[in-house]
C-alpha atoms as a PDB file:
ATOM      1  CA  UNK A   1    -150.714 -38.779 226.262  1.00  0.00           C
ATOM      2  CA  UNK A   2    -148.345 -36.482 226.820  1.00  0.00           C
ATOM      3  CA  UNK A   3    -148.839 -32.550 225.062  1.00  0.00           C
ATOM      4  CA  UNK A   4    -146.101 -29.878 224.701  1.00  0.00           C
ATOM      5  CA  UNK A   5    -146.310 -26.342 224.044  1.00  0.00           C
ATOM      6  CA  UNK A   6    -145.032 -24.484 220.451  1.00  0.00           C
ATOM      7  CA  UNK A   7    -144.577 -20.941 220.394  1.00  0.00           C
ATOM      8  CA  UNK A   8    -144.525 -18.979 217.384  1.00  0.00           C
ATOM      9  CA  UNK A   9    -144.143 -15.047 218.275  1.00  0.00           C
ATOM     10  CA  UNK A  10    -146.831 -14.279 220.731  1.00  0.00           C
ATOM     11  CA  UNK A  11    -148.779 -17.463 220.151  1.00  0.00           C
ATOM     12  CA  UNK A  12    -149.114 -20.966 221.895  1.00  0.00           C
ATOM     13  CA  UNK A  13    -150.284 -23.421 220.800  1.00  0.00           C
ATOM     14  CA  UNK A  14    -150.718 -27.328 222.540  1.00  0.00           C
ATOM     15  CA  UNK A  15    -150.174 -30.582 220.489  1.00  0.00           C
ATOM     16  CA  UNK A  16    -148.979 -34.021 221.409  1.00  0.00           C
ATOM     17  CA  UNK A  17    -146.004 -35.133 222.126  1.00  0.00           C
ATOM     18  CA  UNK A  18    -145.450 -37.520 219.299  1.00  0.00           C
ATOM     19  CA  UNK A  19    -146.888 -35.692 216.516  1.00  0.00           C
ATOM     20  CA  UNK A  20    -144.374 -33.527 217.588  1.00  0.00           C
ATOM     21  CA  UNK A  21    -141.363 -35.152 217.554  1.00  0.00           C
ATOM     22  CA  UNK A  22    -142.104 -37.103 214.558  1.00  0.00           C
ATOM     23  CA  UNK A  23    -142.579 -34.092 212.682  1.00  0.00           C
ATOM     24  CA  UNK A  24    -140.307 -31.793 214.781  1.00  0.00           C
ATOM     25  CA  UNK A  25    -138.077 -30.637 211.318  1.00  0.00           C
ATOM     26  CA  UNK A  26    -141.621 -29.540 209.506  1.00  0.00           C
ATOM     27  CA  UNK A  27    -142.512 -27.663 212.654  1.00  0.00           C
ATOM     28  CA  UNK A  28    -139.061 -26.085 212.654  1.00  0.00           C
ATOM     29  CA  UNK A  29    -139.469 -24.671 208.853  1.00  0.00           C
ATOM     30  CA  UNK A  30    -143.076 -23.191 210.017  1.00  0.00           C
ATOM     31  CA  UNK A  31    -140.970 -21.283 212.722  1.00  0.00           C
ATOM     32  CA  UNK A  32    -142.454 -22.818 215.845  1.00  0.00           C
ATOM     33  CA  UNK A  33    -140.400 -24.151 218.548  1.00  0.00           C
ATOM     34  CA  UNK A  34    -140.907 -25.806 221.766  1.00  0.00           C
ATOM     35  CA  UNK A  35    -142.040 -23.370 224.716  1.00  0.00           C
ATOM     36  CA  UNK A  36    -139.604 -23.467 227.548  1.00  0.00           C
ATOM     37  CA  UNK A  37    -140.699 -21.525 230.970  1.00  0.00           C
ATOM     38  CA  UNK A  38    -138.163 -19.401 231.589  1.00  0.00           C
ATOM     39  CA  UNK A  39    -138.763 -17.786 235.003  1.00  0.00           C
ATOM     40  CA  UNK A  40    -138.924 -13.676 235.146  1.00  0.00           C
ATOM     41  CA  UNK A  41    -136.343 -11.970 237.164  1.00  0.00           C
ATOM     42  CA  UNK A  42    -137.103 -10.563 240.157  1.00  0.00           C
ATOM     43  CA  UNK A  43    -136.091  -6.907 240.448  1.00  0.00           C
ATOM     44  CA  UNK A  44    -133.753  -5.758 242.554  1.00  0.00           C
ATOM     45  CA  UNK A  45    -134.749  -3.612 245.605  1.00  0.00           C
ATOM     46  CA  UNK A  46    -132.786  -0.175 245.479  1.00  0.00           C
ATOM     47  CA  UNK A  47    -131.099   0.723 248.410  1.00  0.00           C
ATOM     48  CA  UNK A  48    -132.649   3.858 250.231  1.00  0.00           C
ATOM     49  CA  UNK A  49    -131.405   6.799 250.619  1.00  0.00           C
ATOM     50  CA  UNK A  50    -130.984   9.535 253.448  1.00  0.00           C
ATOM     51  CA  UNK A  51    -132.103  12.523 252.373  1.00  0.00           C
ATOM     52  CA  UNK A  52    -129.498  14.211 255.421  1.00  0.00           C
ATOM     53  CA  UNK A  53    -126.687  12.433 253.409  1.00  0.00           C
ATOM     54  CA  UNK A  54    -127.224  14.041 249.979  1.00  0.00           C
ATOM     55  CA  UNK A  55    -128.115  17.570 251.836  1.00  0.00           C
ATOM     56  CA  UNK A  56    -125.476  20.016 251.255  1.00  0.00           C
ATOM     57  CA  UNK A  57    -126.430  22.366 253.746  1.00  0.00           C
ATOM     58  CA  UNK A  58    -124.867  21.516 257.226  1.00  0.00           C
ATOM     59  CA  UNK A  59    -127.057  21.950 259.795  1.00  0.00           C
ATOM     60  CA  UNK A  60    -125.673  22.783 263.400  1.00  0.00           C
ATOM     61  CA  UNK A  61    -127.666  20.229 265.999  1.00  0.00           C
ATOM     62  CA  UNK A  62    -129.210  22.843 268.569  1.00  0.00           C
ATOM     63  CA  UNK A  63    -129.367  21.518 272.572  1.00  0.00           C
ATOM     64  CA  UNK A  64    -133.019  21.734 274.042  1.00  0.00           C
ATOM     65  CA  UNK A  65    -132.727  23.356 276.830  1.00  0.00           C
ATOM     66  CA  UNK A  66    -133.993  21.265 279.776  1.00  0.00           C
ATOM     67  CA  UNK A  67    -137.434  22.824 281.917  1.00  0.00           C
ATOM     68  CA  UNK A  68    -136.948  23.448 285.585  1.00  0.00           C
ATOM     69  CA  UNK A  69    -139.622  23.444 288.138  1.00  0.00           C
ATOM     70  CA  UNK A  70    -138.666  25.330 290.875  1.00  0.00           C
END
């Protein structure tokens, strides 16, 4: 005994499969239809971004100066 799903706005409901199809027109009029499981999309990741790259401020790299023991 096979069952299918009917959605009708939010709600589901489960009935068999041949009750179903041999009354798939009256079903129709109510405004159910057959539930199909559509998968969600996955979101796409958003690329990162530098925060140096969108700085508008140059900034001058200054050279550590190197410790000698002596």
């Amino acid at each position: 005994m096979e069952m299918v799903k009917l959605v009708k706005g939010d709600r589901v409901i489960e009935r068999r499969k041949v009750d179903y199809e041999n009354n798939a027109k009256m079903w129709g009029i109510r405004g159910w239809e057959l539930f199909v499981n559509k998968p969600k999309p996955e979101p796409k990741p958003e690329p990162e971004v530098k925060e140096d790259a969108l700085s508008s401020e140059w900034k001058e790299e200054i050279p550590k100066k190197s410790k000698k023991k002596g």
